[in-house]
C-alpha atoms as a PDB file:
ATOM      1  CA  UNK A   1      -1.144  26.207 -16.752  1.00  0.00           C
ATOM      2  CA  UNK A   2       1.298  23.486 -16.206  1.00  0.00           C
ATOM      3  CA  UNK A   3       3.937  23.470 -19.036  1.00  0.00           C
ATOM      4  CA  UNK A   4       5.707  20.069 -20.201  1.00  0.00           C
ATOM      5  CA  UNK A   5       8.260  19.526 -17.464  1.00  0.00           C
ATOM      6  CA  UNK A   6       6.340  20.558 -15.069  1.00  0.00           C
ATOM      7  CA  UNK A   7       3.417  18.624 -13.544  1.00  0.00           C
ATOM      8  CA  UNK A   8       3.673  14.873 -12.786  1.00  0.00           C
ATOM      9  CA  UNK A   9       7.518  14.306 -12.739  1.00  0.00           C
ATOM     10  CA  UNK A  10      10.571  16.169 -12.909  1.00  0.00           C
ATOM     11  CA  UNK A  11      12.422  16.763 -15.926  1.00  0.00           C
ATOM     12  CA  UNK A  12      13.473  13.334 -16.832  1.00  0.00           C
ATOM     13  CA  UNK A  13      15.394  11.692 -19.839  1.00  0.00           C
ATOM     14  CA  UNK A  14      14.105  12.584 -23.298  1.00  0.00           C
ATOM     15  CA  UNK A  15      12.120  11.171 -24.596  1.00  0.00           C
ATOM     16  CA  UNK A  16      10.484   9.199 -20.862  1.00  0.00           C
ATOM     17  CA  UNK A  17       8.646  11.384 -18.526  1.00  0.00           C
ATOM     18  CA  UNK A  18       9.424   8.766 -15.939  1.00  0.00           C
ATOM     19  CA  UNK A  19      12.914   8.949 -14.426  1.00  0.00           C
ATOM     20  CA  UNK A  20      15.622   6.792 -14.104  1.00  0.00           C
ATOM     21  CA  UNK A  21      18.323   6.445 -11.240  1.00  0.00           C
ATOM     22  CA  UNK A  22      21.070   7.049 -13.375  1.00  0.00           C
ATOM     23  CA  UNK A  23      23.201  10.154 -13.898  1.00  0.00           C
ATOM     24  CA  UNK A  24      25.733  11.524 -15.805  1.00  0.00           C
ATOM     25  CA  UNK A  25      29.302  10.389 -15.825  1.00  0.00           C
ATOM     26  CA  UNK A  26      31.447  12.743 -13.504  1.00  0.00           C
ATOM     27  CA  UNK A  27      32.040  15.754 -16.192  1.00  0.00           C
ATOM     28  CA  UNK A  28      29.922  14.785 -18.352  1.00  0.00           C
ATOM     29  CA  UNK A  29      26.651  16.541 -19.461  1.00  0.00           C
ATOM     30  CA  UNK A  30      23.714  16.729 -22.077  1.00  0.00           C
ATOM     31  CA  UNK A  31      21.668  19.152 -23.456  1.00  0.00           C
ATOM     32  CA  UNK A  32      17.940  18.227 -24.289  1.00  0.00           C
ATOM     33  CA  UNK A  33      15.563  20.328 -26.529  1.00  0.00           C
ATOM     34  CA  UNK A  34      12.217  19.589 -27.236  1.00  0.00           C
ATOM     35  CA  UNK A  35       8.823  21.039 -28.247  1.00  0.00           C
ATOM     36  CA  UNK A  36       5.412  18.977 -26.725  1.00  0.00           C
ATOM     37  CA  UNK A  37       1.656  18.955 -27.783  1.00  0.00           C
ATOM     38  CA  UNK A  38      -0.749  19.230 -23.790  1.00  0.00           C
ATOM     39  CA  UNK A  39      -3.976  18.359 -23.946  1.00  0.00           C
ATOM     40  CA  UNK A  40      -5.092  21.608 -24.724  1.00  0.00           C
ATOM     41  CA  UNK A  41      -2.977  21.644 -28.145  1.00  0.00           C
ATOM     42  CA  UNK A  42      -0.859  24.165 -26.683  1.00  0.00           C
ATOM     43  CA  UNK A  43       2.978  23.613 -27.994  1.00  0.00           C
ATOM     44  CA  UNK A  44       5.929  24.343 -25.667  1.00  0.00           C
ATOM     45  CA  UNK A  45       9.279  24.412 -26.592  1.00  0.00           C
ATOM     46  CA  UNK A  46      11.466  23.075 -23.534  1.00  0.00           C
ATOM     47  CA  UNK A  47      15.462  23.633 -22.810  1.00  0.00           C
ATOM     48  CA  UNK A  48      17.090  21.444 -20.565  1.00  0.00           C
ATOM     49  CA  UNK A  49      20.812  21.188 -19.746  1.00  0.00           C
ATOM     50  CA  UNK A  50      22.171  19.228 -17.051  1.00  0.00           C
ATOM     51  CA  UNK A  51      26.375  18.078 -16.143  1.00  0.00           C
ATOM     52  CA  UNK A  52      27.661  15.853 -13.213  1.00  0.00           C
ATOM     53  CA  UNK A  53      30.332  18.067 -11.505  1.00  0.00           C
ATOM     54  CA  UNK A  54      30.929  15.045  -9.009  1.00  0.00           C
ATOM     55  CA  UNK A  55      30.523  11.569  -9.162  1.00  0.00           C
ATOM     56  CA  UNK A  56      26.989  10.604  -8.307  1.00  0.00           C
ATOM     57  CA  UNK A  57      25.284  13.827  -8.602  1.00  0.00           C
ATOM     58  CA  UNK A  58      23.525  15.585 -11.580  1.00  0.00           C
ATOM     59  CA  UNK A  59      22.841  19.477 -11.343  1.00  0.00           C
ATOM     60  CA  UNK A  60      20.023  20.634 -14.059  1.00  0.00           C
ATOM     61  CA  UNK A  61      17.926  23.297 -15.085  1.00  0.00           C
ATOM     62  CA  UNK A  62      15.122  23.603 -17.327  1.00  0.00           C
ATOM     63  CA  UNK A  63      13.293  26.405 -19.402  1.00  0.00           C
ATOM     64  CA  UNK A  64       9.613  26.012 -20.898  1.00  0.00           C
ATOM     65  CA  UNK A  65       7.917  28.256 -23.002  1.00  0.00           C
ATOM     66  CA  UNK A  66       4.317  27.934 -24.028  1.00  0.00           C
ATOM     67  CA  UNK A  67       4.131  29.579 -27.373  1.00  0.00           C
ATOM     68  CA  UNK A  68       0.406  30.476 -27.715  1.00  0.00           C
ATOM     69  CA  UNK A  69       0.221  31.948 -23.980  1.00  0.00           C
ATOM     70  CA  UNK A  70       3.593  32.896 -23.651  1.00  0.00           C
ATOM     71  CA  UNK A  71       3.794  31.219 -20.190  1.00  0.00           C
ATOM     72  CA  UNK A  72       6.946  30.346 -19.020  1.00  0.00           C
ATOM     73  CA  UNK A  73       8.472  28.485 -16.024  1.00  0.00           C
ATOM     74  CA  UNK A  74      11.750  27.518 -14.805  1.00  0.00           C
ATOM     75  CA  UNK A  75      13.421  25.126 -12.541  1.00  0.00           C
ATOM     76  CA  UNK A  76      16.225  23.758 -11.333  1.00  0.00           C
ATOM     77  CA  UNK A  77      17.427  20.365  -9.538  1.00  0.00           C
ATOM     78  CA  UNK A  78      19.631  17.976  -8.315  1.00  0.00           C
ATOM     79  CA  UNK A  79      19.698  14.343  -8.547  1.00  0.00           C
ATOM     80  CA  UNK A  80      21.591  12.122  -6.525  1.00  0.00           C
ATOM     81  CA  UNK A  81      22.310   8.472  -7.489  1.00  0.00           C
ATOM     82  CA  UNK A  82      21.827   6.749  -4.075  1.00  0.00           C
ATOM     83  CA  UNK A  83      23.202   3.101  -5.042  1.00  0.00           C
ATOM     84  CA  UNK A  84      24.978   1.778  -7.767  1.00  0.00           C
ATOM     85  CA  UNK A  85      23.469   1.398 -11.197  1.00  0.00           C
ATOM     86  CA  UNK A  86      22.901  -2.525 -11.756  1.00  0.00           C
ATOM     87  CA  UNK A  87      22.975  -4.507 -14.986  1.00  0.00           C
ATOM     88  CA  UNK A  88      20.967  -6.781 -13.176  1.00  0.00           C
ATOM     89  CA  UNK A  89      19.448  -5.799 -10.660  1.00  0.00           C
ATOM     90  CA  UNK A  90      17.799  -2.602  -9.113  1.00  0.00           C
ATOM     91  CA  UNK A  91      19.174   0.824  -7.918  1.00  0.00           C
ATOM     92  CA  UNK A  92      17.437   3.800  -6.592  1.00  0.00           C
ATOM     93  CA  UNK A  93      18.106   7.820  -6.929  1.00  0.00           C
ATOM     94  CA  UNK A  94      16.370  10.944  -5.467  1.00  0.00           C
ATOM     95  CA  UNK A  95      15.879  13.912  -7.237  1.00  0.00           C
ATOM     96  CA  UNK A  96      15.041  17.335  -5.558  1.00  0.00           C
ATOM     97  CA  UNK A  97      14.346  20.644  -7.025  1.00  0.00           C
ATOM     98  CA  UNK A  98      11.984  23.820  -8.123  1.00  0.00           C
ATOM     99  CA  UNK A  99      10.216  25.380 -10.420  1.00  0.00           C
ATOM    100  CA  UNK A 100       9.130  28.949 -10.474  1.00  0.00           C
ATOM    101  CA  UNK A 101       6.538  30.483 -12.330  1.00  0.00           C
ATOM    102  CA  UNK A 102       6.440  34.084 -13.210  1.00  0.00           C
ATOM    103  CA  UNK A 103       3.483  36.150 -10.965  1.00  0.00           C
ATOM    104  CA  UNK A 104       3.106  32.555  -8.835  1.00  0.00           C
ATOM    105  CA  UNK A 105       6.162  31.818  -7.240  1.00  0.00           C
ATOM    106  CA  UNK A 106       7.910  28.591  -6.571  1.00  0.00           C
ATOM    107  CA  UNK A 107       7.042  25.290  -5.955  1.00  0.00           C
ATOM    108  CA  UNK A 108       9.275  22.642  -4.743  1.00  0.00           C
ATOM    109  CA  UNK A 109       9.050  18.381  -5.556  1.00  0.00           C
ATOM    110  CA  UNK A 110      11.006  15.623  -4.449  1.00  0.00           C
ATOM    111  CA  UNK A 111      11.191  12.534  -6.631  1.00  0.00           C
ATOM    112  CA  UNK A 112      11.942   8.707  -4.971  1.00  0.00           C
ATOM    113  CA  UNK A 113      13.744   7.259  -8.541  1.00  0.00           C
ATOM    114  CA  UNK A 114      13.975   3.425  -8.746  1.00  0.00           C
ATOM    115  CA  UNK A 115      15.498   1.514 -11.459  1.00  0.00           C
ATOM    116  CA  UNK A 116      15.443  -2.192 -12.391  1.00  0.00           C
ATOM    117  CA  UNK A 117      17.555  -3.888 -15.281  1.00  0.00           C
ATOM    118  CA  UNK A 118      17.413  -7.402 -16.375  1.00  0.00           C
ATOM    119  CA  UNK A 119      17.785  -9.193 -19.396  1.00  0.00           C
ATOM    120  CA  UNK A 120      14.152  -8.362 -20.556  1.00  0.00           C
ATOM    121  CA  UNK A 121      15.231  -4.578 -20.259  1.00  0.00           C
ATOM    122  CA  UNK A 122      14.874  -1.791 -17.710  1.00  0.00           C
ATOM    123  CA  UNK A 123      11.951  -0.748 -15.435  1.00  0.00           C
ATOM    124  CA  UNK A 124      11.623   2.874 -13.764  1.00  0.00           C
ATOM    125  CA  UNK A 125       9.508   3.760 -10.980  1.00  0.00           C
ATOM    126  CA  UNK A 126       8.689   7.321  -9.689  1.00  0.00           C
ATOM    127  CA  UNK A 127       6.908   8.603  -6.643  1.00  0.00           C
ATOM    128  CA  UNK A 128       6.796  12.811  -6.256  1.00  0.00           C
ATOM    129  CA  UNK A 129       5.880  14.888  -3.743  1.00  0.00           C
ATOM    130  CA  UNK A 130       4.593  18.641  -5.137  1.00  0.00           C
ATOM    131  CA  UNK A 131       3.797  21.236  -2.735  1.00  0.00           C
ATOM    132  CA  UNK A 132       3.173  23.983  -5.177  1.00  0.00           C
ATOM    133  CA  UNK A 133       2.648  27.737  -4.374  1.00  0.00           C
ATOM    134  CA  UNK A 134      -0.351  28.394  -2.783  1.00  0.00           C
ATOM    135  CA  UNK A 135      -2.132  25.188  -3.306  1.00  0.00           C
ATOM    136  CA  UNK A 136      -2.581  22.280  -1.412  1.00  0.00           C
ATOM    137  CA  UNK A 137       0.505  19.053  -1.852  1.00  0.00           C
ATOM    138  CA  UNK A 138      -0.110  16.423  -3.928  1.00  0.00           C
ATOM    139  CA  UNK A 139       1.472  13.190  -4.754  1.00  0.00           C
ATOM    140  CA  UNK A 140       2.223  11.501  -8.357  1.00  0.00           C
ATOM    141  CA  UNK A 141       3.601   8.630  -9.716  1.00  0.00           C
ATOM    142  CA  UNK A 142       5.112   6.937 -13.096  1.00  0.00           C
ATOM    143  CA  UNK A 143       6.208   3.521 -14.003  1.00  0.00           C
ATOM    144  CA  UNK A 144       8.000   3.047 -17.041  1.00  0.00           C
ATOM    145  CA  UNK A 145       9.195  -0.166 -19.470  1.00  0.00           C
ATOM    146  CA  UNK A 146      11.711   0.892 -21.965  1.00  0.00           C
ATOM    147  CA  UNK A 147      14.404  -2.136 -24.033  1.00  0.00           C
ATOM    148  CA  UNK A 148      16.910  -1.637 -26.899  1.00  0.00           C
ATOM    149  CA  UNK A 149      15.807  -3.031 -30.127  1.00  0.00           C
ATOM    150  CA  UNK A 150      19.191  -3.127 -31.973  1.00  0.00           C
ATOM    151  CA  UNK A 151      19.807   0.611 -33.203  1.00  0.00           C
ATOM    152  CA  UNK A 152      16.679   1.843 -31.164  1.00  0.00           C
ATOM    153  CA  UNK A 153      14.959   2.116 -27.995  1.00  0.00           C
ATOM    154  CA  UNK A 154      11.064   2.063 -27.763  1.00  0.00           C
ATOM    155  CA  UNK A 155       9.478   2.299 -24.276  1.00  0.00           C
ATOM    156  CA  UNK A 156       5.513   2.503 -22.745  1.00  0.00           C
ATOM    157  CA  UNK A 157       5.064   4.656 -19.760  1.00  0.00           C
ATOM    158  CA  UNK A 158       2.056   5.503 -17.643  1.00  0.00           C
ATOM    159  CA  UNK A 159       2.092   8.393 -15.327  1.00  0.00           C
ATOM    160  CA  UNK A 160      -0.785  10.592 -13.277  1.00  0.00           C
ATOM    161  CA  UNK A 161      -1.311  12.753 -10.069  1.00  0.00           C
ATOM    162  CA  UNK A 162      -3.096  11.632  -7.156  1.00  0.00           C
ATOM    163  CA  UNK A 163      -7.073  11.579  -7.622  1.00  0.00           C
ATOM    164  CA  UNK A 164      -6.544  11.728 -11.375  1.00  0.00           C
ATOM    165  CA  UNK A 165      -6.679   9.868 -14.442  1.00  0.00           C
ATOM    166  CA  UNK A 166      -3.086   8.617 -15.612  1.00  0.00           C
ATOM    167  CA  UNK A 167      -1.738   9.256 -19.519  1.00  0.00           C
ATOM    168  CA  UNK A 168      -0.341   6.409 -21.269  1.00  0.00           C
ATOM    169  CA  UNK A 169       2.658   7.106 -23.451  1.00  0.00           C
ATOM    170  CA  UNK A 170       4.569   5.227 -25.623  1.00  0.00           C
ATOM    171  CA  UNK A 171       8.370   6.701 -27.436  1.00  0.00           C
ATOM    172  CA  UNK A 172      11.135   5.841 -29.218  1.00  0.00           C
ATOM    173  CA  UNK A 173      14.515   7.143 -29.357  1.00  0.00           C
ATOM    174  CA  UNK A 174      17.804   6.196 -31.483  1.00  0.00           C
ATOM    175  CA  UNK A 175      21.279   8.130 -32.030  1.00  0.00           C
ATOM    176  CA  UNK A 176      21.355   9.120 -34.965  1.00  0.00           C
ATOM    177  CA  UNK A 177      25.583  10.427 -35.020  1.00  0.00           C
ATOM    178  CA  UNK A 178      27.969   9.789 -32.206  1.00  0.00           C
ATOM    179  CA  UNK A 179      26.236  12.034 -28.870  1.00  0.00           C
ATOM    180  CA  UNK A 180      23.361  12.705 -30.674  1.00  0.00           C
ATOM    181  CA  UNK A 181      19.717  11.449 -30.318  1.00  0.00           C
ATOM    182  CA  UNK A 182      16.532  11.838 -31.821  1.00  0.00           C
ATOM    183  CA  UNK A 183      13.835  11.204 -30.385  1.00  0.00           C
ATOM    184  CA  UNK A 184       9.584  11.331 -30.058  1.00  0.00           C
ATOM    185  CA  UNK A 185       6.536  10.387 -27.698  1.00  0.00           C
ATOM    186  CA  UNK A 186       3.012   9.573 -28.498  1.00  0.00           C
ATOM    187  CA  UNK A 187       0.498   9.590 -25.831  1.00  0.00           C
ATOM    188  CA  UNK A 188      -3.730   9.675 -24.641  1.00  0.00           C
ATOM    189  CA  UNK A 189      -4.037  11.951 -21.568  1.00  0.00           C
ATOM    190  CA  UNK A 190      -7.245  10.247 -20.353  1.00  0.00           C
ATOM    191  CA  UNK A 191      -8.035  12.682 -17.707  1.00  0.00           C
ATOM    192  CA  UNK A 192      -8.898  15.560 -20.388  1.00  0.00           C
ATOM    193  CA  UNK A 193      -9.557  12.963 -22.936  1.00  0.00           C
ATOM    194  CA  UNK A 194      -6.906  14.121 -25.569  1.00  0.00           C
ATOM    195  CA  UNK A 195      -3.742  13.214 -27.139  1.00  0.00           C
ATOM    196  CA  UNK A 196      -0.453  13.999 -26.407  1.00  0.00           C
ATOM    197  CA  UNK A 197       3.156  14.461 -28.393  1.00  0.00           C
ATOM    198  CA  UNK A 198       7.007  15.470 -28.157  1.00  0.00           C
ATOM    199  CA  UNK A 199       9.893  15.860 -30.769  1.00  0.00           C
ATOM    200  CA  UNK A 200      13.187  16.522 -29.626  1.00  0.00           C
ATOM    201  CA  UNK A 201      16.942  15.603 -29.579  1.00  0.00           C
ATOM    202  CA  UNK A 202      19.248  15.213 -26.588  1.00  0.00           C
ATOM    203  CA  UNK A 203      23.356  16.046 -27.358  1.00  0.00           C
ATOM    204  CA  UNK A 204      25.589  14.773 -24.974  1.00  0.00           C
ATOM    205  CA  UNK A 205      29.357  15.609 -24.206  1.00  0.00           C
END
């Protein structure tokens, strides 16, 4: 079983699957905890801390627990901010990391991260490459439309592996005290045919 951070994209900013080619602030960091909904109405409650020890690069690891299987999986990755973040304009980043399952092993990804701001809001473009444990690679891919609507931040995202059917996903996040965010997806995972969720916050300091 693939658990909630694992399987099209790597961890990425709550509450998008997609990435964006931002990082943290040199010493800064966040925490994100959330539980999702799969398409097999499984829940899985997900830890996820990351911090910027340099400028440019973002070191994180993430936990998942599946709570009716007891699954877990773990991984850990670093993100490099290639160019510049843009107000407008694009920038790109590159993510590469691991995530190890218990009695499988681990699997490696890289993720090409390209983000586009303009006046209309941002844009966020992923392309992965998995080559998990045992199986054959595979590619996936996300785009992602996300704009601030005064105090919050809604966004629609579609996301899939190669030779599959993508899920569509909409979210909304807003901060709700100073570092603090709150935040939820909605989704229709149209390759099993079922609907998808998330609740979680993200702290950051």
């Amino acid at each position: 079983m693939a658990l909630s951070f694992w399987g099209t994209h790597a961890h990425a900013g709550r509450p998008l699957a997609v990435d964006d080619a931002n990082v943290n602030d040199k010493g800064a960091g966040h925490v994100e905890v959330w539980v999702a909904r799969d398409s097999d109405k499984i829940n899985t409650w997900n830890l996820a801390p990351a911090f910027a020890p340099i400028e440019g690069v973002e070191i994180g690891v993430s936990y998942a627990k599946a709570r009716k299987t007891g699954t877990s999986e773990q991984a850990i990755q670093a993100k490099w901010r290639i160019t510049p973040s843009q107000e407008n304009g694009c920038n790109v980043a590159s993510t590469l990391g691991t995530v190890h399952e218990k009695n499988v092993g681990s699997s490696p990804f890289l993720v090409g991260i390209m983000t586009c701001n303009s006046a209309l809001g941002a844009m966020h473009v992923n392309l992965t490459r998995h080559q998990p444990k045992g199986e054959k690679n595979y590619s996936s891919w996300g785009v992602a439309l996300e704009r601030s609507v005064g105090s919050v931040t809604p966004h629609i995202e579609v996301f899939g592996d190669q030779g599959s059917k993508p899920t569509l996903q909409v979210g909304v996040k807003t901060e709700i005290v100073e570092g603090l965010q709150l935040d939820a997806t909605a989704g229709r995972d149209r390759q099993n045919n079922a609907n998808v969720f998330s609740l979680g916050f993200k702290y950051s300091f």
